[in-house]
Protein backbone atom coordinates (compact mmCIF):
# COMPACT_ATOMS: atom_id res chain seq x y z
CA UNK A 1 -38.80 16.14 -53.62
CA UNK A 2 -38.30 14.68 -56.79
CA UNK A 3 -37.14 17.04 -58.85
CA UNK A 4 -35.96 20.63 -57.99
CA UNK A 5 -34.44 23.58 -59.70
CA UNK A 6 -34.33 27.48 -57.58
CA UNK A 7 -37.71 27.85 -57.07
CA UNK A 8 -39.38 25.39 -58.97
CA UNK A 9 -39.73 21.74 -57.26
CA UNK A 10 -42.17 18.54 -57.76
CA UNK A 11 -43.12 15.93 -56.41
CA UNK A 12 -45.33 12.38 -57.33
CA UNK A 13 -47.52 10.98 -54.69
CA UNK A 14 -46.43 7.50 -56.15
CA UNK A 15 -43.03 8.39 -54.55
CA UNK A 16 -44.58 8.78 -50.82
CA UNK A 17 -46.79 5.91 -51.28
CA UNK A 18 -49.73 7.26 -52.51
CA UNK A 19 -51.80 5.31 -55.27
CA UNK A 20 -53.67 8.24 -56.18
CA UNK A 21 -51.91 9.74 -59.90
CA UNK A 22 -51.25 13.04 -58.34
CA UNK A 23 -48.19 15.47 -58.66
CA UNK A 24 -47.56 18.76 -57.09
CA UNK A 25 -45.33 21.67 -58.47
CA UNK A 26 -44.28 24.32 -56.87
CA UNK A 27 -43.56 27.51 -58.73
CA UNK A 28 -42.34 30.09 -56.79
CA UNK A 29 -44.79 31.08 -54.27
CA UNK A 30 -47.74 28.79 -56.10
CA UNK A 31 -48.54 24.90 -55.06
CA UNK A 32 -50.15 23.45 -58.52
CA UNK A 33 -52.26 20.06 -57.46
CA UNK A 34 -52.63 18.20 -60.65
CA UNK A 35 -54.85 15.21 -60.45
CA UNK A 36 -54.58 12.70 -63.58
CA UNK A 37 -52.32 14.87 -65.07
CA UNK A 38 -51.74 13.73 -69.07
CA UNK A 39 -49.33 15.64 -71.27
CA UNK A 40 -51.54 15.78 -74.09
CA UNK A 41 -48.85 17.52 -76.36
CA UNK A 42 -45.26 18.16 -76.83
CA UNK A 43 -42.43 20.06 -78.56
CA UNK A 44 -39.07 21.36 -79.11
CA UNK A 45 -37.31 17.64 -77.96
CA UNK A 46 -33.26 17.87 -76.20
CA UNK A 47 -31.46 15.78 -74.03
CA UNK A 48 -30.66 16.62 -70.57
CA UNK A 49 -28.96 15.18 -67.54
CA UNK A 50 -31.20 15.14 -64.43
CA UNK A 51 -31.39 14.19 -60.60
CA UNK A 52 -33.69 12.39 -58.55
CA UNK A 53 -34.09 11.90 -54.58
CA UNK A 54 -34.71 8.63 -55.51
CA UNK A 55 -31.63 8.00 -57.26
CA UNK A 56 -27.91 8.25 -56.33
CA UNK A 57 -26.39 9.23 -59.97
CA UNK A 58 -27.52 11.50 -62.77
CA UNK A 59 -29.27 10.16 -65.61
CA UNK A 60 -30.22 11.19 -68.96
CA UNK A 61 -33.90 11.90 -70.02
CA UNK A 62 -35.28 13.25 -73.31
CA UNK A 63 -37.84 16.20 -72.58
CA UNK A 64 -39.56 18.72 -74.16
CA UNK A 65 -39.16 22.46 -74.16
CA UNK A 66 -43.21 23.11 -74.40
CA UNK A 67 -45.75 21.03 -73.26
CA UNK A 68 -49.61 21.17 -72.99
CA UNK A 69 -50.94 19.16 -70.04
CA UNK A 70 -54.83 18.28 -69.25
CA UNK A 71 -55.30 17.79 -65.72
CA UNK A 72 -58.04 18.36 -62.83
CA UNK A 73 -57.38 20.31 -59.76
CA UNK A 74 -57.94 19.52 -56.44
CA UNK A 75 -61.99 19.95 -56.74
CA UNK A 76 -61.71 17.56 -59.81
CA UNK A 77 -62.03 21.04 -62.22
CA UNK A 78 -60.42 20.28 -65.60
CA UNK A 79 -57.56 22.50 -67.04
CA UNK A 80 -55.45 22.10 -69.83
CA UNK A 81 -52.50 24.29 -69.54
CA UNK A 82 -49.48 24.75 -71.62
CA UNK A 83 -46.14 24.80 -69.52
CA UNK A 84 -42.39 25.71 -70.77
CA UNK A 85 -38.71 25.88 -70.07
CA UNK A 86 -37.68 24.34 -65.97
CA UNK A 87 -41.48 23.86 -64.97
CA UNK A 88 -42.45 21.78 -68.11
CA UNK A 89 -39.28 19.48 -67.59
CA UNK A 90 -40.20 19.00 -63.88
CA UNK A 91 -43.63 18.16 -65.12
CA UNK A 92 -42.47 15.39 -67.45
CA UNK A 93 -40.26 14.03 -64.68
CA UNK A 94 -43.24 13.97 -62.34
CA UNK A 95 -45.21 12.18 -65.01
CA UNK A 96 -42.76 9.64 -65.68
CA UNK A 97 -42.77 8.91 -61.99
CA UNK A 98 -46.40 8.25 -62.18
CA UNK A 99 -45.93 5.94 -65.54
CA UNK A 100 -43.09 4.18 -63.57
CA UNK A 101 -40.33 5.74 -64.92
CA UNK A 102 -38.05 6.24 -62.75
CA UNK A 103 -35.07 9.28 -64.15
């Protein structure tokens, strides 16, 4: 688990070996597959201090408060969906995994 906050927590198949640019987020009760997800638009910039699995110390990232992401599902269907607040900062961490960013 790359990132996690309550009941919100994602993950980036790049960081279980997978080469497939996948990411799942769970939100609450809901697993969201999101294959070749692309944040296609962004607002509301801070800076924050997060965590990873993957690393011992806490860094600092720059995220956005709203985000708009296009992505397929897991039958390849294409969404674009805007996201806010926790789940659009795990997003962009999970993305940034996938671009080789490791935070």
């Amino acid at each position: 688990l790359a990132a996690h906050h309550d009941d919100c927590v994602g993950m980036a198949g790049n960081m279980i070996g997978s080469l497939t640019r996948i990411i799942i987020v769970t939100m609450g009760e809901e697993d969201v597959v999101m294959v070749n997800p692309v944040i296609i638009k962004r607002s509301g910039m801070y800076l924050t201090k997060e965590g990873c699995l993957s690393l011992e110390d806490v860094t600092r990232a720059k995220r956005y408060e709203n985000i708009t992401v296009a992505w397929q599902d897991d039958s390849f269907h294409r969404h674009v969906t805007s996201y806010s607040g926790w789940v659009a900062q795990i997003i962009q961490h999970e993305v940034d995994h996938l671009d080789g960013i490791l935070v």
